[in-house]
C-alpha atoms as a PDB file:
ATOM      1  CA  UNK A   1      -8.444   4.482  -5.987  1.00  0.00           C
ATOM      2  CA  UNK A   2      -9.811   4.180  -2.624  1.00  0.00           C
ATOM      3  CA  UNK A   3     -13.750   4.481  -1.850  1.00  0.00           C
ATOM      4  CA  UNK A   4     -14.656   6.491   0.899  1.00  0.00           C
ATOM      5  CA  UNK A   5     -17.560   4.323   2.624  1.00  0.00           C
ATOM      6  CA  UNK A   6     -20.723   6.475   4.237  1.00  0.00           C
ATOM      7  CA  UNK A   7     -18.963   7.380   7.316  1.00  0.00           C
ATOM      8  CA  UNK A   8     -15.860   8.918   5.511  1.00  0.00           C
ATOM      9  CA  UNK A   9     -13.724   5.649   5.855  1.00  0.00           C
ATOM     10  CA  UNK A  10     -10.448   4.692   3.705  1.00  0.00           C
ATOM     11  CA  UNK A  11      -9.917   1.309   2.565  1.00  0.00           C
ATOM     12  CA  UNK A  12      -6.465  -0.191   2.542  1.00  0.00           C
ATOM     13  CA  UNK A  13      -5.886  -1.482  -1.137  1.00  0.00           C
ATOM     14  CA  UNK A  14      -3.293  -3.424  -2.932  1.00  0.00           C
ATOM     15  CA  UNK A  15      -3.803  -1.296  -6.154  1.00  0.00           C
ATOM     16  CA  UNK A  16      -1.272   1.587  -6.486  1.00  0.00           C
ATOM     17  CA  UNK A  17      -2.652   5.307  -6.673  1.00  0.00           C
ATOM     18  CA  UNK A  18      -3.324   6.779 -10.100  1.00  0.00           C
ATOM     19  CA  UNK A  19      -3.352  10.259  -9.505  1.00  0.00           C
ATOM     20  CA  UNK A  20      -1.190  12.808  -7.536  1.00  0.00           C
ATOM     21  CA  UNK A  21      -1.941  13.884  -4.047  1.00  0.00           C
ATOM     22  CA  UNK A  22      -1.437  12.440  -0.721  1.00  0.00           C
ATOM     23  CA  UNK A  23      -1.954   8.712   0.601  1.00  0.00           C
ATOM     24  CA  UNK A  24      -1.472   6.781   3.364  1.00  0.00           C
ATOM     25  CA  UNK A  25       1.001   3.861   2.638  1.00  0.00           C
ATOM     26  CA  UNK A  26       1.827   0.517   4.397  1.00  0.00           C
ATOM     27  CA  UNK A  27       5.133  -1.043   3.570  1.00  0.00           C
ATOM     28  CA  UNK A  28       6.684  -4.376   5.047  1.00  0.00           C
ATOM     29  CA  UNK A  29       9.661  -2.285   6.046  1.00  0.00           C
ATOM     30  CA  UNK A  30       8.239   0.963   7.816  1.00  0.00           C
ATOM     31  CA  UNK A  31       4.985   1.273   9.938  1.00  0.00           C
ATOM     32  CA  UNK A  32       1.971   3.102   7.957  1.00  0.00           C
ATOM     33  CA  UNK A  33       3.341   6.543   7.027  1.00  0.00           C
ATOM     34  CA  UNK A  34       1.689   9.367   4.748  1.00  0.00           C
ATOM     35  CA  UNK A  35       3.556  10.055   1.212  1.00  0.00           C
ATOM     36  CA  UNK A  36       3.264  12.536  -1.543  1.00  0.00           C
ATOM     37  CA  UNK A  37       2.812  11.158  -5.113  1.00  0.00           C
ATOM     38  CA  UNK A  38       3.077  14.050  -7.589  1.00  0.00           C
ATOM     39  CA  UNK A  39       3.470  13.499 -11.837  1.00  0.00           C
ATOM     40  CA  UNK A  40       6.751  13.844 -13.603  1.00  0.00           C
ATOM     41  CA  UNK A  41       6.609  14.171 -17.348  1.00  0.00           C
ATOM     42  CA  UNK A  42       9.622  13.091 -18.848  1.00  0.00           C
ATOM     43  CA  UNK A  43      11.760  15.541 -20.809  1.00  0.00           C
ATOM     44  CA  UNK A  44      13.273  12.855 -23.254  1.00  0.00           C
ATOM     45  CA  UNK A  45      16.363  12.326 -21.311  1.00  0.00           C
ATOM     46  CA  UNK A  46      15.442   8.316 -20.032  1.00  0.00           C
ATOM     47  CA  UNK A  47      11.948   7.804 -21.244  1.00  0.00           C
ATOM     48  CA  UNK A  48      10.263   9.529 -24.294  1.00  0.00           C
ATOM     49  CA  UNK A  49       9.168  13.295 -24.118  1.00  0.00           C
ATOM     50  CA  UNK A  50       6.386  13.544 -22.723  1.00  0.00           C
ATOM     51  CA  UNK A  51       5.831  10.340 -20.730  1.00  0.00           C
ATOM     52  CA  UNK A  52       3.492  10.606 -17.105  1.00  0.00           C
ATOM     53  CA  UNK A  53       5.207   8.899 -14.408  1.00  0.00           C
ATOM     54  CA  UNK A  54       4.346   8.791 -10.781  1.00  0.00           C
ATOM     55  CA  UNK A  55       6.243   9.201  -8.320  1.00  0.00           C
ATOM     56  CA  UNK A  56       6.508   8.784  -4.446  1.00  0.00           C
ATOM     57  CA  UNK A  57       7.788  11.008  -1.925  1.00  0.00           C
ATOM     58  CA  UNK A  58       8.603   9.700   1.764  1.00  0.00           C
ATOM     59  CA  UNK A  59      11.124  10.193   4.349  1.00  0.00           C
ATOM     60  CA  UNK A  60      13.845   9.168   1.874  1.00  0.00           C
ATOM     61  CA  UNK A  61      14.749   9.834  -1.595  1.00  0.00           C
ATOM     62  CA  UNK A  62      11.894   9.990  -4.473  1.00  0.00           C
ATOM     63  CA  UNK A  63      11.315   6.374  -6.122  1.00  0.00           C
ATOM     64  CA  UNK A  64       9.496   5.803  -9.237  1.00  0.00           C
ATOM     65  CA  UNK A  65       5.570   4.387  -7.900  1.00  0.00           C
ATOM     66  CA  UNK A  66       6.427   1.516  -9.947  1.00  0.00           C
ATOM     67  CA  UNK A  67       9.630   0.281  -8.571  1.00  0.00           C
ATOM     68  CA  UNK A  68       9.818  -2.973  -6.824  1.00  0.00           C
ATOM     69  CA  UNK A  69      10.590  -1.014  -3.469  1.00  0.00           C
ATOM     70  CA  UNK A  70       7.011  -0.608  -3.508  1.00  0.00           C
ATOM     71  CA  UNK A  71       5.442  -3.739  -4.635  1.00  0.00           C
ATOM     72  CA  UNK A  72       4.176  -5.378  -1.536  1.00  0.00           C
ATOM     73  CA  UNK A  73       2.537  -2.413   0.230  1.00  0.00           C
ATOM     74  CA  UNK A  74      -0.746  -1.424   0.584  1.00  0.00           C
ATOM     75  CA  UNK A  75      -2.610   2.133  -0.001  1.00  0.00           C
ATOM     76  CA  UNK A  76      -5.439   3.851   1.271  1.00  0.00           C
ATOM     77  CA  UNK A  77      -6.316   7.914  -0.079  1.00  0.00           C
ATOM     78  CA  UNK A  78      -6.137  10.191  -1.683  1.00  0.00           C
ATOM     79  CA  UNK A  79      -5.921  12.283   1.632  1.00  0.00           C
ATOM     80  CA  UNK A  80      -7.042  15.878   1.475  1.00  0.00           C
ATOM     81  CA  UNK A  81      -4.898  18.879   1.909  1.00  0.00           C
ATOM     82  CA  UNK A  82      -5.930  20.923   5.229  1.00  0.00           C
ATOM     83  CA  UNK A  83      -6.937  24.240   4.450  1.00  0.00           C
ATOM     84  CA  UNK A  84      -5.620  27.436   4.945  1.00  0.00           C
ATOM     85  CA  UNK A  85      -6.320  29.132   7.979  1.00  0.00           C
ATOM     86  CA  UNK A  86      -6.961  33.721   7.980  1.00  0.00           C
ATOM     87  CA  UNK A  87      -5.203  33.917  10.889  1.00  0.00           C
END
């Protein structure tokens, strides 16, 4: 989604992530925050069995990466996951 440049620099972006994992994300409503987008694969209940859909994961409840609640913002990531200390 996002190119790291050569000195390990995100890019904000208009396009909205296509994999799982965590990105930065800057909404008109809320000040840049970090969000989880994980996969859901539907079960056949609202979409068919077996459908991929993204969703997001904030401060509030999970919305569908598609939804118009998320239409105007901007994304920069994937971001990775900090490693374990042995301590």
């Amino acid at each position: 989604m996002t190119e790291d440049t050569d000195m390990g620099e995100m890019k904000w972006t208009t396009e909205n992530p296509t994999e799982p994992g965590w990105y930065w994300v800057k909404h008109p409503f809320f000040n840049k925050i970090i969000a989880k987008i994980y996969k859901y694969v539907s079960q056949g209940f609202d979409d068919e069995k077996g459908t991929e859909i993204l969703f997001v994961s904030e401060s509030g409840p999970s919305k569908q990466l598609d939804s118009n609640f998320y239409r105007n913002c901007e994304w920069a990531g994937p971001i990775s996951e900090p490693v374990e200390s042995d301590d």
